[in-house]
Protein backbone atom coordinates (compact mmCIF):
# COMPACT_ATOMS: atom_id res chain seq x y z
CA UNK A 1 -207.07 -72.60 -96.70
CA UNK A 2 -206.60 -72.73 -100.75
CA UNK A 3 -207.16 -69.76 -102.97
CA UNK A 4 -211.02 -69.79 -103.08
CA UNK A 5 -211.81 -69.57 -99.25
CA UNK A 6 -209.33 -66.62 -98.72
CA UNK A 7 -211.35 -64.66 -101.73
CA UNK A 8 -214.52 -65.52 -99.97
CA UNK A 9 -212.87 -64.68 -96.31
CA UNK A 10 -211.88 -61.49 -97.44
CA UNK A 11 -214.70 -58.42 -97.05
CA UNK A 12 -216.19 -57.02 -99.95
CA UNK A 13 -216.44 -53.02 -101.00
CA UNK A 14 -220.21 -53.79 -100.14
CA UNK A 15 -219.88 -54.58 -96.72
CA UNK A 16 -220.14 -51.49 -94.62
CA UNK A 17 -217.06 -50.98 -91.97
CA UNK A 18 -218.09 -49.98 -88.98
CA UNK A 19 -218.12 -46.28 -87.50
CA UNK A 20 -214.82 -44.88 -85.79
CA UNK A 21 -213.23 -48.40 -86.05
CA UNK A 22 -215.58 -50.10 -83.57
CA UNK A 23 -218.08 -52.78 -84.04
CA UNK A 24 -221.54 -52.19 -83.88
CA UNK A 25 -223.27 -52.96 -80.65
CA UNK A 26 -225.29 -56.09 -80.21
CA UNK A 27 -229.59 -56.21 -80.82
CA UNK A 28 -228.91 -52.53 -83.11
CA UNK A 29 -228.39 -50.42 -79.93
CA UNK A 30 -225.57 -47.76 -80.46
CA UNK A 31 -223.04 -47.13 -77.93
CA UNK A 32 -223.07 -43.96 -75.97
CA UNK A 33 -220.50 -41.77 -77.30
CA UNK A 34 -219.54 -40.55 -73.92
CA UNK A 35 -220.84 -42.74 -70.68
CA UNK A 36 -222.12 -41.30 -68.14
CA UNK A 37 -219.32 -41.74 -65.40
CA UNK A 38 -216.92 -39.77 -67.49
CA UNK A 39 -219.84 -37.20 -67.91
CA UNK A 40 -220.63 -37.27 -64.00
CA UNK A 41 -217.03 -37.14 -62.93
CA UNK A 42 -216.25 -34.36 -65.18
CA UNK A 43 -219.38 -32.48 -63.02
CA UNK A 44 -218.45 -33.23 -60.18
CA UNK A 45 -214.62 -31.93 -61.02
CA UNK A 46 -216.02 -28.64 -61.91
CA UNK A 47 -218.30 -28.11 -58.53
CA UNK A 48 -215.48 -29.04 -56.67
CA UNK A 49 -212.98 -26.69 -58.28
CA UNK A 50 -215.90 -24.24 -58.28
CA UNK A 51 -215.63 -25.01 -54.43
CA UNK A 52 -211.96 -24.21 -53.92
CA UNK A 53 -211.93 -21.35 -55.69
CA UNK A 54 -212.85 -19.08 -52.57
CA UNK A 55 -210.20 -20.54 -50.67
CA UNK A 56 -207.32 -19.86 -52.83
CA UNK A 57 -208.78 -15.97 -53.79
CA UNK A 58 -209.85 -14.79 -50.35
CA UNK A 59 -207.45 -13.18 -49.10
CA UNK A 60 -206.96 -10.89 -51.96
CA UNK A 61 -209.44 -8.36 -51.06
CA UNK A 62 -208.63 -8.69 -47.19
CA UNK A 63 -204.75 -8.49 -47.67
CA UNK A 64 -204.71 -4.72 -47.36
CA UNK A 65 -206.69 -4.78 -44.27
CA UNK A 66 -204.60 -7.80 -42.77
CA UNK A 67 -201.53 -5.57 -43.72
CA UNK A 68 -202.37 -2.50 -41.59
CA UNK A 69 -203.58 -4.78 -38.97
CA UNK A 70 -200.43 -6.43 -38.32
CA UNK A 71 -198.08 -4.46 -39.84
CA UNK A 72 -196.49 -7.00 -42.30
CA UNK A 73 -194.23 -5.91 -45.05
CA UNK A 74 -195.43 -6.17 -48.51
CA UNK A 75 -193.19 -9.39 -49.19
CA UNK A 76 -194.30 -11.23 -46.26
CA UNK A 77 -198.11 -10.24 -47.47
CA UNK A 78 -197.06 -11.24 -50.61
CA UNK A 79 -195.97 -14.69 -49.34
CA UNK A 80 -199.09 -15.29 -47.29
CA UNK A 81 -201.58 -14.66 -50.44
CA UNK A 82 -199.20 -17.42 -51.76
CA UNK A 83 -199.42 -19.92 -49.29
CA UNK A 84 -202.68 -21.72 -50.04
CA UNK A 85 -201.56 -22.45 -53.88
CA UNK A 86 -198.05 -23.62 -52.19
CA UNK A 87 -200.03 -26.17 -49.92
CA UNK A 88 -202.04 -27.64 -53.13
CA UNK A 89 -198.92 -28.07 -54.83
CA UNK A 90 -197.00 -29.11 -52.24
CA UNK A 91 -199.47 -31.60 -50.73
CA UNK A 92 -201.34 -32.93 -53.75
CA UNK A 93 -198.62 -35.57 -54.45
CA UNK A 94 -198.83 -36.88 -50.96
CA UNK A 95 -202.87 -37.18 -50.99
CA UNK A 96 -202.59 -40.74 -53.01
CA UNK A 97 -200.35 -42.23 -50.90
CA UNK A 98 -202.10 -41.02 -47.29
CA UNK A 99 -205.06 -42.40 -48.69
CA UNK A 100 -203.83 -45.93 -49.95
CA UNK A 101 -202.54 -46.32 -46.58
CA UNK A 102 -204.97 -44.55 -43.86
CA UNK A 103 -207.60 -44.85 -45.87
CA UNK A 104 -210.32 -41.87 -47.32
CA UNK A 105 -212.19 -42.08 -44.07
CA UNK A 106 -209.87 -41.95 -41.35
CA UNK A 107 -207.91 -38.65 -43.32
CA UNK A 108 -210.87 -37.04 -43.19
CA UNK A 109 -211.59 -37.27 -39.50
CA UNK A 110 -208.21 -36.06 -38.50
CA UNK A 111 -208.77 -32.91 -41.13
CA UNK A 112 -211.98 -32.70 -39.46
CA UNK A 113 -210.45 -32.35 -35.80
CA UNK A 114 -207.95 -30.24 -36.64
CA UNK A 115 -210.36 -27.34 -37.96
């Protein structure tokens, strides 16, 4: 290329750059901002976590009751409101790999016998 055709390759201050770095869509349309997977995943994380939550705090306003029931000591009760938070953190790591090799379906069956 000579000295001419790089001027004319190179863009002028009247040529509008694109938004945020990206090019503009084709026909005019604008790209969503946020699509709608990321928007319906992020839903969907919140009902589930809205779903857990009575499994982890449960036992909070039944420990005193469980307590004189069986006669635990406070450490053991302690230990036992700890348990379910222990399990997610224990066995969250290990849900990938069960998964990848039993597959989604068959997990859940054996989760579903065992209740």
């Amino acid at each position: 290329m000579n000295e001419e055709e790089l001027i004319a390759a190179e863009p002028s201050a009247t040529t509008a750059a694109p938004v945020g770095g990206r090019a503009p869509a084709p026909h005019g349309r604008r790209r969503p901002v946020v699509p709608f997977a990321m928007i319906g995943a992020g839903v969907a994380l919140l009902i589930v976590g809205i779903n857990m939550r009575p499994a982890i705090v449960a036992l909070s306003p039944l420990l005193a009751e469980i307590q004189a029931a069986t006669g635990i000591s406070s450490s053991t009760a302690g230990a036992l409101h700890a348990l379910p938070v222990l399990c997610f953190g224990i066995f969250a790591p290990l849900a990938p790999r069960l998964i990848h090799r039993f597959g989604m379906e068959a997990l859940l069956a054996v989760l579903r016998r065992s209740t």
